[in-house]
C-alpha atoms as a PDB file:
ATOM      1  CA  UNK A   1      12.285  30.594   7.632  1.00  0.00           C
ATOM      2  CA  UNK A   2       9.520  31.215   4.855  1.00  0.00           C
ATOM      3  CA  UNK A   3      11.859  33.245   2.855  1.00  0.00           C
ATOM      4  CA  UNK A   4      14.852  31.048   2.331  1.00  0.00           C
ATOM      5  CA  UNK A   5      14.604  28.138  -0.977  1.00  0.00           C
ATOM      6  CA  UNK A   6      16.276  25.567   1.322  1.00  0.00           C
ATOM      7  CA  UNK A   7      16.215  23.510  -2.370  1.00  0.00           C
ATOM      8  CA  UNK A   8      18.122  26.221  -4.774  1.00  0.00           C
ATOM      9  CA  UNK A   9      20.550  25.896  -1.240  1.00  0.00           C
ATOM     10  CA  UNK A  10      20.965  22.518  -1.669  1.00  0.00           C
ATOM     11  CA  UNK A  11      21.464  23.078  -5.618  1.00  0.00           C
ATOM     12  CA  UNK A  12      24.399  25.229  -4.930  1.00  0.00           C
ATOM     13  CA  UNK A  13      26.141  23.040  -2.431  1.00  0.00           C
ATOM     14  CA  UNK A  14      25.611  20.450  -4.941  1.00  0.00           C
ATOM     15  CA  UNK A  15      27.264  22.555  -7.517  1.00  0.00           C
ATOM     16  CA  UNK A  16      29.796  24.308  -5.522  1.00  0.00           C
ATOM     17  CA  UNK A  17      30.799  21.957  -2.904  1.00  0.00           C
ATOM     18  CA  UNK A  18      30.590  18.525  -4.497  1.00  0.00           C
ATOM     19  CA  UNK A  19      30.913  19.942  -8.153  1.00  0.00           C
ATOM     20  CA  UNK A  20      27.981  17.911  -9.455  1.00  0.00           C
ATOM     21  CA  UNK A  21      27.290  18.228 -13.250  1.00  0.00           C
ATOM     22  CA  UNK A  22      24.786  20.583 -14.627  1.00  0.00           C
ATOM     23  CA  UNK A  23      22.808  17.716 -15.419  1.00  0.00           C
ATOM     24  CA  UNK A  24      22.456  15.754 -11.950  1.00  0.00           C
ATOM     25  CA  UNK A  25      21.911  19.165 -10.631  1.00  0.00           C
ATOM     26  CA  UNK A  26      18.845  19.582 -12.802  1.00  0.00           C
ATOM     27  CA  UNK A  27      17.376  15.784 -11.973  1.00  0.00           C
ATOM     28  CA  UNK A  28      17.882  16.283  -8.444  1.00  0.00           C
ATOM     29  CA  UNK A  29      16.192  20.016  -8.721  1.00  0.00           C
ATOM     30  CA  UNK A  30      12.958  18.074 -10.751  1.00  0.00           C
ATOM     31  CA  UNK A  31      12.938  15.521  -8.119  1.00  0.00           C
ATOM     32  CA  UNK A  32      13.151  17.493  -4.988  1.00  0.00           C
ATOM     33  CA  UNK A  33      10.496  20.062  -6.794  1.00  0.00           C
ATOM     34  CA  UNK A  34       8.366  17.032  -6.873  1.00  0.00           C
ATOM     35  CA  UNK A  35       8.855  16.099  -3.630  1.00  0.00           C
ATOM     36  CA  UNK A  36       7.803  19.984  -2.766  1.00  0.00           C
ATOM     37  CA  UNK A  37       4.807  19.636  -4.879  1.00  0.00           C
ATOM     38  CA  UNK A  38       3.264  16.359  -3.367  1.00  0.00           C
ATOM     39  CA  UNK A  39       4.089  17.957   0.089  1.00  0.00           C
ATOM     40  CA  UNK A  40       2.709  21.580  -0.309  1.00  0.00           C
ATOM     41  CA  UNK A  41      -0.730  19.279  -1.815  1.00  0.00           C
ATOM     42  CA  UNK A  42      -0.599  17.107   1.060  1.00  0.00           C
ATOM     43  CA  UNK A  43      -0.493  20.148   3.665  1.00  0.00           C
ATOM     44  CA  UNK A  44       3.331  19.205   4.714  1.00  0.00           C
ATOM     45  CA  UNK A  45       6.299  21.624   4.842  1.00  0.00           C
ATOM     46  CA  UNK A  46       9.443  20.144   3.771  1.00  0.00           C
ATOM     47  CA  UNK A  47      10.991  20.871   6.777  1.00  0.00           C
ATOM     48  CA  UNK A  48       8.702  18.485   8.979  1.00  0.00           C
ATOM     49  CA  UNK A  49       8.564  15.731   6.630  1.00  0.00           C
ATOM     50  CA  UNK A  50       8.887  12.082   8.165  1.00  0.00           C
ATOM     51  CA  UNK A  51       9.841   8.770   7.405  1.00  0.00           C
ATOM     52  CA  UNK A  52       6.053   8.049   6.775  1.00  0.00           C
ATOM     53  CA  UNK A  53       5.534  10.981   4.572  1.00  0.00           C
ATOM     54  CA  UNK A  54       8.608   9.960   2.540  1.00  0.00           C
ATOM     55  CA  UNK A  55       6.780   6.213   2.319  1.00  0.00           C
ATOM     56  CA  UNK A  56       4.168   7.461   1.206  1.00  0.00           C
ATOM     57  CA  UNK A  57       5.781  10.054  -1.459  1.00  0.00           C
ATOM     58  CA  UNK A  58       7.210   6.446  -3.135  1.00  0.00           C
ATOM     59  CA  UNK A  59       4.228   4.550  -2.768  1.00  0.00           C
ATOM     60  CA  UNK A  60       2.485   7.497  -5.119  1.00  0.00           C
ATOM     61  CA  UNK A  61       5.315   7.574  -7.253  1.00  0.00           C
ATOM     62  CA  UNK A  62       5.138   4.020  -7.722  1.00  0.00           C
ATOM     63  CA  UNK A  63       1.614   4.338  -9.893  1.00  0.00           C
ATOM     64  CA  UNK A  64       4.149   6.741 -12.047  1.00  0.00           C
ATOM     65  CA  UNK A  65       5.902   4.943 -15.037  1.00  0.00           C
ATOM     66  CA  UNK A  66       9.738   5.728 -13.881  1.00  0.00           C
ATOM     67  CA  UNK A  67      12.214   3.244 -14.634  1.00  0.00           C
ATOM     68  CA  UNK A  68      13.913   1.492 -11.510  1.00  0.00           C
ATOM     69  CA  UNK A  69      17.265   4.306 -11.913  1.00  0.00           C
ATOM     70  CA  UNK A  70      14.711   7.012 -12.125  1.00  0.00           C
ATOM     71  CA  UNK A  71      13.438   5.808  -8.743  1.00  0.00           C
ATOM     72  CA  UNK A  72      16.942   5.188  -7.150  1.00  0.00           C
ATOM     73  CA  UNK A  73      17.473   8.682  -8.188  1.00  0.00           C
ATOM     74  CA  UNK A  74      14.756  10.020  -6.127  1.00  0.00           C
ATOM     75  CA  UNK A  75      15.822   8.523  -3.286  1.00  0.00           C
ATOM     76  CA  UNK A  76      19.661   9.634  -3.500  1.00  0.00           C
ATOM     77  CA  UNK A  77      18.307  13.072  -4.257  1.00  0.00           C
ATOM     78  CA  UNK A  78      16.008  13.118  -1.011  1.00  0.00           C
ATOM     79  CA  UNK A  79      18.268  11.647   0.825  1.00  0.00           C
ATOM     80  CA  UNK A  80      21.391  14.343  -0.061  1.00  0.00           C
ATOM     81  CA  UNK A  81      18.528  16.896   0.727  1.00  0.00           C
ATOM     82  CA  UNK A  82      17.717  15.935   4.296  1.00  0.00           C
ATOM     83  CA  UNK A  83      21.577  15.335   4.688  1.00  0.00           C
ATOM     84  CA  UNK A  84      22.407  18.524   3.713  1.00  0.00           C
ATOM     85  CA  UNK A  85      19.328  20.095   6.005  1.00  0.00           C
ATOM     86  CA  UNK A  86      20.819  18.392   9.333  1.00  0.00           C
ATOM     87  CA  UNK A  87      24.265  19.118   8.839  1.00  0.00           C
ATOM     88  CA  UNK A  88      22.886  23.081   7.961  1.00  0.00           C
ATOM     89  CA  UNK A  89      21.183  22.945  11.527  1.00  0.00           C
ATOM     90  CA  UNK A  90      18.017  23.265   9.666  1.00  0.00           C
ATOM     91  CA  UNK A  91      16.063  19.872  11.006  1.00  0.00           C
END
């Protein structure tokens, strides 16, 4: 499944299906591109990230200066993302 962006996907179920605003759209894009960034660096496909993985994803992004809703956002926006993969059939 190389070929499919599982997160511009997500993005427009977000938009489409639960008619998020064009701004939480483009947080949760940033975050989830994050999340793709520290995984491709780390050798880990989205797809066969785990609980550990995630752990550690916060742990890093806690030597980051985000504010405690910038965090909470993260999470929601990871957690809508593997939501959205399992009920897709894709993990």
């Amino acid at each position: 499944m190389p070929n499919r962006n599982l997160i511009h996907e997500y993005m427009t179920y977000c938009r489409v299906e639960k008619g998020l605003s064009a701004n939480s759209i483009e947080s949760y894009s940033t975050d989830l591109s994050r999340l793709n960034l520290w995984a491709e660096k780390n050798g880990i496909e989205m797809l066969s990230i785990s609980r550990r993985d995630l752990r550690e994803w916060l742990i890093d992004l806690g030597t980051e200066t985000l504010s405690e809703n910038s965090k909470r956002r993260l999470i929601s926006s990871v957690r809508g993302f593997y939501k959205f993969l399992m009920f897709e059939g894709h993990i």
